[in-house]
Structure formats: structure tokens, C-alpha cells
Protein backbone atom coordinates (compact mmCIF):
# COMPACT_ATOMS: atom_id res chain seq x y z
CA UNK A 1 -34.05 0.37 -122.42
CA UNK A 2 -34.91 -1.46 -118.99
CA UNK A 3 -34.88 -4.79 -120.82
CA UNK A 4 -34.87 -6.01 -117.14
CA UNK A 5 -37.79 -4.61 -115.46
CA UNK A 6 -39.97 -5.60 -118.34
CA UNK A 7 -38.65 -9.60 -117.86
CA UNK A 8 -39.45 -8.98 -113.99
CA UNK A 9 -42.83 -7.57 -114.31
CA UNK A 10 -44.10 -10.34 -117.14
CA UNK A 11 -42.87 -13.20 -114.84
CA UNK A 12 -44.25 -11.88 -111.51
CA UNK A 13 -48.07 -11.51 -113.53
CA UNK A 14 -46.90 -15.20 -114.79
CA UNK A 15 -46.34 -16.78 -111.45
CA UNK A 16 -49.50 -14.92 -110.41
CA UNK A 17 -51.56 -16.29 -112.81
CA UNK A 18 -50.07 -19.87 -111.73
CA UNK A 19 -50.87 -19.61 -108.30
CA UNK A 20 -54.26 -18.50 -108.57
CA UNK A 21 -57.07 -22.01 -108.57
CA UNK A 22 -58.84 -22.69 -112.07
CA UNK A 23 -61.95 -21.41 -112.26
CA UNK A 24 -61.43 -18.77 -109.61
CA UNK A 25 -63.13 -15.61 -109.84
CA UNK A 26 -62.15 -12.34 -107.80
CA UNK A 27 -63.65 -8.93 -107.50
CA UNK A 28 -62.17 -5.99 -108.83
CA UNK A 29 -59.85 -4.11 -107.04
CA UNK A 30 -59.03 -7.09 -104.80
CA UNK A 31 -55.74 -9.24 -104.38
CA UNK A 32 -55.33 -12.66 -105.47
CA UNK A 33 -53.68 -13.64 -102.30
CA UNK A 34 -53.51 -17.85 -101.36
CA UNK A 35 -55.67 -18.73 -98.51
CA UNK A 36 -54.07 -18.40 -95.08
CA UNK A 37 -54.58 -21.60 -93.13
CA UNK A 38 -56.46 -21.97 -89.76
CA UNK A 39 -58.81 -18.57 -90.97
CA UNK A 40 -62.36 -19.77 -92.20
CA UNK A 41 -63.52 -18.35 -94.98
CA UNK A 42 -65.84 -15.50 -95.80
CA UNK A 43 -68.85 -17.74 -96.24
CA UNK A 44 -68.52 -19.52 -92.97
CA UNK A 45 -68.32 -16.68 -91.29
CA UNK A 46 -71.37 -15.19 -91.87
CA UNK A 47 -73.15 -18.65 -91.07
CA UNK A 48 -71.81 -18.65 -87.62
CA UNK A 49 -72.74 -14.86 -87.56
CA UNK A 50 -76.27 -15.59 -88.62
CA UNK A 51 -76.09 -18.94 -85.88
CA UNK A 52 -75.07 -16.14 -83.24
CA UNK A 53 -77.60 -13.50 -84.22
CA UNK A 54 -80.46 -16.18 -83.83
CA UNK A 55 -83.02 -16.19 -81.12
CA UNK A 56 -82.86 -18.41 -78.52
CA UNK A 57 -85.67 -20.18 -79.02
CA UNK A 58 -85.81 -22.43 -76.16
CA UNK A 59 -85.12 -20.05 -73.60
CA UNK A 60 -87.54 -17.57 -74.84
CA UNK A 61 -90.32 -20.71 -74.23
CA UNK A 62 -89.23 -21.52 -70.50
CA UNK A 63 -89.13 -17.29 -70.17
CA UNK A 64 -92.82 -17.60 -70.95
CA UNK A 65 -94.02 -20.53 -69.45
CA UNK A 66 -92.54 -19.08 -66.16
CA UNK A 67 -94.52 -16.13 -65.94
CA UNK A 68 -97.36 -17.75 -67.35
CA UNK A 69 -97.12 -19.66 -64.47
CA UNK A 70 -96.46 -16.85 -62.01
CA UNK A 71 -99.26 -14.41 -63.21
CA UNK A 72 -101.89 -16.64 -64.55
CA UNK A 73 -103.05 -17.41 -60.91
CA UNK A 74 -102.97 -13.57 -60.44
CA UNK A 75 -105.18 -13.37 -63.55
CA UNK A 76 -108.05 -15.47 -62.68
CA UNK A 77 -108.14 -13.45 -59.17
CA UNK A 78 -108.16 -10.09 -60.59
CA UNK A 79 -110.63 -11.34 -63.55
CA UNK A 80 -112.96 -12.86 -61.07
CA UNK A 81 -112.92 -9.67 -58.89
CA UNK A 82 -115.13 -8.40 -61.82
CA UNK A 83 -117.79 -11.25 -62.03
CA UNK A 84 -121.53 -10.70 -61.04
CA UNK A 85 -121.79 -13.53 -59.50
CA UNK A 86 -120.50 -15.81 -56.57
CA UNK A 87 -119.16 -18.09 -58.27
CA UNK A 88 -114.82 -18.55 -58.33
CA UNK A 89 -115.08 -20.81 -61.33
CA UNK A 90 -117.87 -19.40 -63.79
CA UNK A 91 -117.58 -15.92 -65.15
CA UNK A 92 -120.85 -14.52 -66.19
CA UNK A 93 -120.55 -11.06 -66.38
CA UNK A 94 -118.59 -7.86 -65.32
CA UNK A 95 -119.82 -5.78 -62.10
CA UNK A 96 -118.25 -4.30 -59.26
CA UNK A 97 -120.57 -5.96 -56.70
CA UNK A 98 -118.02 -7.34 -54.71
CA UNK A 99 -115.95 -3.52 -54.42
CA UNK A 100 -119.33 -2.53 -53.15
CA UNK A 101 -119.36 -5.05 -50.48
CA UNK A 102 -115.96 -4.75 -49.36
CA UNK A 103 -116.10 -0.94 -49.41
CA UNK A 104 -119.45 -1.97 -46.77
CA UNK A 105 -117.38 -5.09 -44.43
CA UNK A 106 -116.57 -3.09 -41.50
CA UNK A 107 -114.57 -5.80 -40.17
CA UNK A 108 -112.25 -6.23 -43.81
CA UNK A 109 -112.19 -1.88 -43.51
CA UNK A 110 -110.78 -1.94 -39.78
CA UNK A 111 -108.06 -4.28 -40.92
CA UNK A 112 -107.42 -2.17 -43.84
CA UNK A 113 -106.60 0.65 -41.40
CA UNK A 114 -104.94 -0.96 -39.03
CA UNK A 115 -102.44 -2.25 -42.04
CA UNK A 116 -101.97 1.47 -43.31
CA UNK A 117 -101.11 2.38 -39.47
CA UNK A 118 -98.59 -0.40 -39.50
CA UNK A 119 -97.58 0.68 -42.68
CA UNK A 120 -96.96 4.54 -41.95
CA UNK A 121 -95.24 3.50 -38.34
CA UNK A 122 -92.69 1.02 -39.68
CA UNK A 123 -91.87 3.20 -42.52
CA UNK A 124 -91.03 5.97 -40.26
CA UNK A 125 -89.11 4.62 -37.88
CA UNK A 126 -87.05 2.38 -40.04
CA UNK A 127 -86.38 5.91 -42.00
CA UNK A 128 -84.50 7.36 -38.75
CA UNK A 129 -83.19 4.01 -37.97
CA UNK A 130 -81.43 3.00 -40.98
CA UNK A 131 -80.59 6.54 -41.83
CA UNK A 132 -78.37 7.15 -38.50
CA UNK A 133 -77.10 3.28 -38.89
CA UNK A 134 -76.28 3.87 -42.21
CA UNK A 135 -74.18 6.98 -41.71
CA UNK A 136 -72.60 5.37 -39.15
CA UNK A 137 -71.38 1.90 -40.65
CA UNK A 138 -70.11 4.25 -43.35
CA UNK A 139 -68.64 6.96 -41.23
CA UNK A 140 -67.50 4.53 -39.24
CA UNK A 141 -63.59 3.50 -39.47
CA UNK A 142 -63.09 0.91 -36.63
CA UNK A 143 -63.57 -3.30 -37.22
CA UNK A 144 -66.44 -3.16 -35.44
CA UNK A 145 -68.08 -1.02 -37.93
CA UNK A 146 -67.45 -3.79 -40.60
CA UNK A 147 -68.60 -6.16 -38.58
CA UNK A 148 -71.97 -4.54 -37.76
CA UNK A 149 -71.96 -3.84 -41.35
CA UNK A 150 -72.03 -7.80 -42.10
CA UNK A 151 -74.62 -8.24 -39.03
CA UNK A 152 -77.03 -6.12 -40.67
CA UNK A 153 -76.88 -8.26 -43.66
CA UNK A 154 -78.68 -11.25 -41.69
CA UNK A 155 -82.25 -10.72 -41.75
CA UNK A 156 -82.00 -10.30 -45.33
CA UNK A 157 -81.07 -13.49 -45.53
CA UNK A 158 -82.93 -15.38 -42.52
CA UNK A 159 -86.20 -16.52 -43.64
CA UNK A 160 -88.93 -14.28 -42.28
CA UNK A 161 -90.92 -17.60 -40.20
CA UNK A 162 -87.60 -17.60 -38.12
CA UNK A 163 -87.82 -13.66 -37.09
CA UNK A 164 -91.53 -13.90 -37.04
CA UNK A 165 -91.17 -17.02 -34.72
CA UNK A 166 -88.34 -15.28 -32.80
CA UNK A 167 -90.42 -11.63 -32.37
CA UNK A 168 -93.40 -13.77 -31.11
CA UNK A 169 -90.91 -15.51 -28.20
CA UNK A 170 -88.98 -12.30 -27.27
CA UNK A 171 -92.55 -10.69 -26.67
CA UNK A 172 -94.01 -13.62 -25.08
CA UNK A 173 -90.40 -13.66 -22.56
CA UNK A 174 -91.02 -9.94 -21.41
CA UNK A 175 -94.62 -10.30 -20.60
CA UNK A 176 -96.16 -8.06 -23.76
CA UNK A 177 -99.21 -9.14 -24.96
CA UNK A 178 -99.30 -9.21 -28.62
CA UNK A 179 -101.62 -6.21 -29.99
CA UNK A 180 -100.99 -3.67 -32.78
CA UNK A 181 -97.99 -2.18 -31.01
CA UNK A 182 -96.32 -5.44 -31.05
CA UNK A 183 -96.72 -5.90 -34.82
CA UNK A 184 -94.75 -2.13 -35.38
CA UNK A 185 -91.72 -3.23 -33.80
CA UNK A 186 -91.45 -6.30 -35.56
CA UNK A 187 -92.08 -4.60 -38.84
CA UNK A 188 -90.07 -1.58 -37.95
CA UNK A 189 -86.52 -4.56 -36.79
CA UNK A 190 -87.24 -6.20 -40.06
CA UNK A 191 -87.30 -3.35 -42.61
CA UNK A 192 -84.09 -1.10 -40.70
CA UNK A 193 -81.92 -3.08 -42.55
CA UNK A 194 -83.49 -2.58 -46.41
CA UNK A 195 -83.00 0.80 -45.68
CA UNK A 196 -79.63 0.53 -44.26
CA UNK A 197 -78.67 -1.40 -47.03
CA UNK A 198 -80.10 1.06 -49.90
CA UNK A 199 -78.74 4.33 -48.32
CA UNK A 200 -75.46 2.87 -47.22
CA UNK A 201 -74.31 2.46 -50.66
CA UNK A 202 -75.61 6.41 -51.74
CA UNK A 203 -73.53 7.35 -48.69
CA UNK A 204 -70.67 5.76 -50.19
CA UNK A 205 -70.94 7.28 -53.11
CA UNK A 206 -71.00 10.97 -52.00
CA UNK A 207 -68.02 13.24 -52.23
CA UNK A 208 -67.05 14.10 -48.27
CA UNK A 209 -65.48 17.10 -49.62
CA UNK A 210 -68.99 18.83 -50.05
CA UNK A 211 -69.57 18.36 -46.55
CA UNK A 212 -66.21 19.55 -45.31
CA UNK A 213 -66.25 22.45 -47.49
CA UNK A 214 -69.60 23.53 -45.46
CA UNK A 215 -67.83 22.98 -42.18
CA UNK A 216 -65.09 25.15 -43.61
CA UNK A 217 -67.32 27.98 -45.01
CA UNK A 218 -68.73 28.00 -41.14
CA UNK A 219 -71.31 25.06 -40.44
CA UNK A 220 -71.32 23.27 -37.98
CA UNK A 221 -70.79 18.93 -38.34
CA UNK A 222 -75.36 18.73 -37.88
CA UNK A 223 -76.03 21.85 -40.11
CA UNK A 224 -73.71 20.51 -42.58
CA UNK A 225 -75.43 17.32 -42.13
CA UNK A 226 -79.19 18.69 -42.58
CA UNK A 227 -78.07 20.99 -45.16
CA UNK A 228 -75.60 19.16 -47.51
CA UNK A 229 -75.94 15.27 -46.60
CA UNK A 230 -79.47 14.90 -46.20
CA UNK A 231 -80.71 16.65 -49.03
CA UNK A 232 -78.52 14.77 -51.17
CA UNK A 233 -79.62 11.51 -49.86
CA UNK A 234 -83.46 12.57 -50.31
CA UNK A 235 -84.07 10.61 -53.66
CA UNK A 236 -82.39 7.45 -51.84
CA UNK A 237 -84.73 8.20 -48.22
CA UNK A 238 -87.93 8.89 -50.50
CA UNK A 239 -87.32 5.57 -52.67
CA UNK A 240 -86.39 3.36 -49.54
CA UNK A 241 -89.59 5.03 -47.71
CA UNK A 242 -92.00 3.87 -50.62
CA UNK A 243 -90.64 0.51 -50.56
CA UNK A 244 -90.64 -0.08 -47.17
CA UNK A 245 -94.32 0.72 -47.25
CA UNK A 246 -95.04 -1.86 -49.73
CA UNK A 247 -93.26 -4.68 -47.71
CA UNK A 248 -94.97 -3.66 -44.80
CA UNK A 249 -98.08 -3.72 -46.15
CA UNK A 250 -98.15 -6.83 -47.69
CA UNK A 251 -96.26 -8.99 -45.00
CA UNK A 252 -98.18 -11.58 -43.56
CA UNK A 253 -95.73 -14.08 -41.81
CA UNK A 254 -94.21 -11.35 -39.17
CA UNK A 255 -98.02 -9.91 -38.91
CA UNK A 256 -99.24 -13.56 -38.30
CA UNK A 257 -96.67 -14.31 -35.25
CA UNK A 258 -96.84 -10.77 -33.61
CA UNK A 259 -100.51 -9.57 -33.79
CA UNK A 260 -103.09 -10.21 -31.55
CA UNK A 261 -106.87 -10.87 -31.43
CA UNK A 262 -108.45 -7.56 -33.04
CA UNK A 263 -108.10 -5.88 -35.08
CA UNK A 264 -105.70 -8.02 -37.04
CA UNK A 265 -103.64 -6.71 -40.18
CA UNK A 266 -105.29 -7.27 -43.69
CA UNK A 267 -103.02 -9.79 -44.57
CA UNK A 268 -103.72 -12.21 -41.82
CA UNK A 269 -107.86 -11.28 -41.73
CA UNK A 270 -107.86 -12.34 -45.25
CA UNK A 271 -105.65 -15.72 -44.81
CA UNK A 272 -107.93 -15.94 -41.61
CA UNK A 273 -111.21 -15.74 -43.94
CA UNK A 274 -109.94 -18.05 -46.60
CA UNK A 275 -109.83 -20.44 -43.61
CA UNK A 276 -113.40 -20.64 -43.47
CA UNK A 277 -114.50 -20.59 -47.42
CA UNK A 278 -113.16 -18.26 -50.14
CA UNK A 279 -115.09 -15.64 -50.50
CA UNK A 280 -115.67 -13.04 -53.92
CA UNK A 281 -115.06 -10.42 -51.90
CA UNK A 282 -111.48 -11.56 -51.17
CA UNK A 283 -110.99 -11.60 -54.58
CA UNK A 284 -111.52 -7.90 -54.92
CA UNK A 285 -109.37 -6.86 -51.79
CA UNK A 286 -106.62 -8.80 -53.22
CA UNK A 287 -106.95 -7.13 -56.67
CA UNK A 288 -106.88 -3.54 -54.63
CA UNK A 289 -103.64 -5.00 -52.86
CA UNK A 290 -102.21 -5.75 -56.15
CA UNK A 291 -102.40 -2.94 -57.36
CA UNK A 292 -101.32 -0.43 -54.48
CA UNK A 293 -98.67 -3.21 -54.16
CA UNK A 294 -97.63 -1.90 -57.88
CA UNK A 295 -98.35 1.28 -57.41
CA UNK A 296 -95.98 1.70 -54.99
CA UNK A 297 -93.30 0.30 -56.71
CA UNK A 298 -93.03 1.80 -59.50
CA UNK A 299 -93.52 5.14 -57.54
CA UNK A 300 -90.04 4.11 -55.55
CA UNK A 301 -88.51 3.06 -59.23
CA UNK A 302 -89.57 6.54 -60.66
CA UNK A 303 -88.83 9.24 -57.60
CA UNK A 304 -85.16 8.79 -58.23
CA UNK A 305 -85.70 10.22 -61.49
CA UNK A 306 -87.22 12.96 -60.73
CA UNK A 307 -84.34 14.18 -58.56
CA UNK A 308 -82.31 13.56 -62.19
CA UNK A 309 -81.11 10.05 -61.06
CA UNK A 310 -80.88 7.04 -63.31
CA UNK A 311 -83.32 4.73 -61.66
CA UNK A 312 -84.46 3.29 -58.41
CA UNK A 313 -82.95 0.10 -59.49
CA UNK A 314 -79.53 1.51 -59.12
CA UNK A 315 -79.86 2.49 -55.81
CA UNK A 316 -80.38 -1.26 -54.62
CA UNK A 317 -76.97 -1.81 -56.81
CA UNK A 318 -75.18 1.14 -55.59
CA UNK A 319 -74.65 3.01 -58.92
């Protein structure tokens, strides 16, 4: 008989029994093991859970407090666009009278198209711009690519009164009177380095084998270029093209410092009418501005998709 395994089992259930607390209860199937100091318990860790999972109340208040602040301004502007009356500070009721007149101010119309030409220009010529200048800081394997790769960085970064300011002197130094011309090349040196910036990184990013194995198969370095590289940057050159187009179109302080008399972009012929009295009217052409403005952007946010990219937004991070 195993006298002795029976004596070993009865006092290991005894000592067991001795360790475990009075009053303790345990589920089934589960081990009656002593606590293990410096671990918190099962209870407290589902508070802290809970504590974590909360919402963060506070910042979810200043999150809507700041665009309240940002887009109730916007608001009253676009809401007011709609009122049948003159009036900026009593809405009576909804009409379109003040579409009507804008779609019949000559002057407001003119501006409009000289903005669109200014628009279409710039966008075009910063296109073949920062396209070649992009290919090139990338292609590029001396220091002074790197460098000119920092330079082009700047005007991101210098606040547009100083180029505006600047653009106005260099034209004033070489005898050019400031006209409609004048305003293009200012727009057209401030946006070549958004689309530098956007297409350099989707350069980066594509394999140079593709493009060797055209020179290979018998292309030549430019037919490889317009047939592999370009096509493959398309999404990137659309998206950059549509967002140029909004900048453009909405600038005012590089419009203000390089335009001349007439006909003056919309931007400034509206800052230029405020001057003298707001007007309804101005509250419908800014409401039409808005939303192009939008329009436009989430056009350049979707086009990547289309060509079976993630989003717009990761071109401007390089993904």
C-alpha cells in the first residue's frame, strides 16, 4: 500500500487550506495561489482601464470652442449671403438677390476673370517648374543638390508680406510696371516650391528600375521619361495642379503688392470694396469663393484615389 503518498497528498490539501484567507472565495477551476506583491489586483485594473477608456472631456470642449470660433464668422457670411435684405445684422428672409447682383457688377465679374487667368497661368507654369526641379533635386547626387533642396524649403516658411513686399521691389528695380503680368510671376515663384515639395517625395518613392528597364528594352532617357516617369507621377501632378489653383486663387497679400490699377484680382477688389462700406453683395462672392475654395480641395484630396492611391493627404507626407 503507498501508505506514503496518501500522508503527502492529505498534508499538501492541509497546508493549502492554511494558506488560503478566511472567508475567501475562488472560482472553479482556478488556483488558490497567494497574491504576488507589486501586481494590482483584478479589480483595480479594470478601474484604471475604465479611467483610460474615458473621454477626454476637456479637450473635446477646447476642440469645439476652436472651430466654433473659426467657422462661426464663416457662418454668419454665408447665412447672410441668403438674406432679402441689406442689412449684415438682421436676417429677414432667404433670396438670392445679392447672386443676382453680383452675377450683374461688371466691375466684381472682370476681377473674377482676371483671378481665374492668374489662376490657370500660375498653375501651369509652376507644373513645369517644380516638375523639372523636382526631378532634378532628386536625380541629383552632388551637395549642391541638397542644398538647393533646403533653399526651396524657404518660402514655405517666409511669411508671404515679405515675398509680396520683395516681388513689389524687384519689379519696381527693373522698371516693370505692375499690371496682370506682374501678379503671374509672383504667383507662379511662390507656388514652384508646393509643387516641388509634393512631387519630390513621389519621385522618391518610385522604383528607378522601371525606368532603366525601358532604357534597356530600347527607350531612350526622355521617352522613358514621358512614358514610364510621368505617367506614374500623374496622380501627384493632377493633385499638386488643383491645389495650386486654390492658393492662387485665394491669395491676396502677393496679389495686393504686385497688381496694378485695373483690373485688380478678386481678392484685392473685394478688400478694396470693404474699404469703402461692406456691402451684401460681398457677402455672396465670398460664399462662391468658399465654396470653389472647397471644391477644389477635396477634388486634389480625391484624384489620388482614383488613380488607386491612398489619399491626397499622403502625398504632402510622402507615403
Amino acid at each position: 500500500m503507498n501508505t506514503g503518498n496518501t500522508a503527502s497528498s492529505t498534508d499538501a490539501r492541509n497546508t493549502a487550506s492554511a494558506t488560503d484567507a478566511p472567508g475567501t472565495a475562488h472560482a472553479p477551476g482556478t488556483t488558490n495561489a497567494p497574491g504576488i506583491p507589486g501586481i494590482p489586483g483584478a479589480p483595480r485594473k479594470r478601474r484604471r482601464r475604465r479611467a483610460a477608456e474615458r473621454r477626454p472631456r476637456f479637450a473635446i470642449a477646447v476642440t469645439a470652442l476652436f472651430f466654433a470660433l473659426l467657422y462661426l464668422p464663416v457662418g454668419v457670411v454665408v447665412l447672410f449671403s441668403f438674406n432679402s435684405q441689406k442689412s449684415l445684422t438682421v436676417f429677414e428672409d432667404v433670396s438670392l438677390r445679392w447672386y443676382t447682383a453680383f452675377l450683374h457688377d461688371d466691375v466684381i465679374l472682370d476681377s473674377l476673370g482676371m483671378s481665374l487667368r492668374v489662376s490657370l497661368v500660375a498653375m501651369a507654369g509652376s507644373l513645369v517648374l517644380g516638375v523639372a526641379l523636382a526631378l532634378g533635386l532628386v536625380r541629383s547626387r552632388s551637395r549642391l543638390g541638397s542644398f538647393a533642396g533646403l533653399v526651396m524649403l524657404v518660402p514655405l516658411i517666409t511669411p508671404e508680406i515679405v515675398t509680396g513686399v520683395a516681388a513689389m521691389l524687384l519689379f519696381k528695380g527693373l522698371g516693370i510696371t505692375l499690371s496682370t503680368t506682374t501678379v503671374m510671376l509672383a504667383e507662379i515663384t511662390f507656388s514652384i516650391s508646393y509643387v516641388t515639395v509634393i512631387l519630390r517625395s513621389r519621385i522618391a518613392a518610385l522604383n528607378p528600375e522601371v525606368e532603366e528597364a525601358a532604357m534597356d528594352l530600347g527607350a531612350t532617357r526622355r521617352q522613358a521619361l514621358r512614358l514610364v516617369t510621368l505617367p506614374a507621377l500623374l496622380p501627384s501632378i493632377l493633385a499638386s495642379a488643383v491645389l495650386i489653383f486654390a492658393l492662387v486663387f485665394d491669395d491676396f497679400v502677393l496679389a495686393y503688392f504686385t497688381t496694378g490699377v485695373d483690373p485688380q484680382p478678386l481678392s484685392v477688389r473685394i478688400y478694396s470694396a470693404i474699404r469703402f462700406g461692406v456691402q451684401p453683395t460681398i457677402n455672396a462672392v465670398g460664399t462662391l469663393m468658399l465654396a470653389g475654395s472647397v471644391g477644389l480641395i477635396v477634388l486634389a484630396l480625391a484624384i489620388p484615389r482614383l488613380f488607386g492611391r491612398r489619399g491626397g493627404l499622403d502625398l504632402l507626407s510622402g507615403k
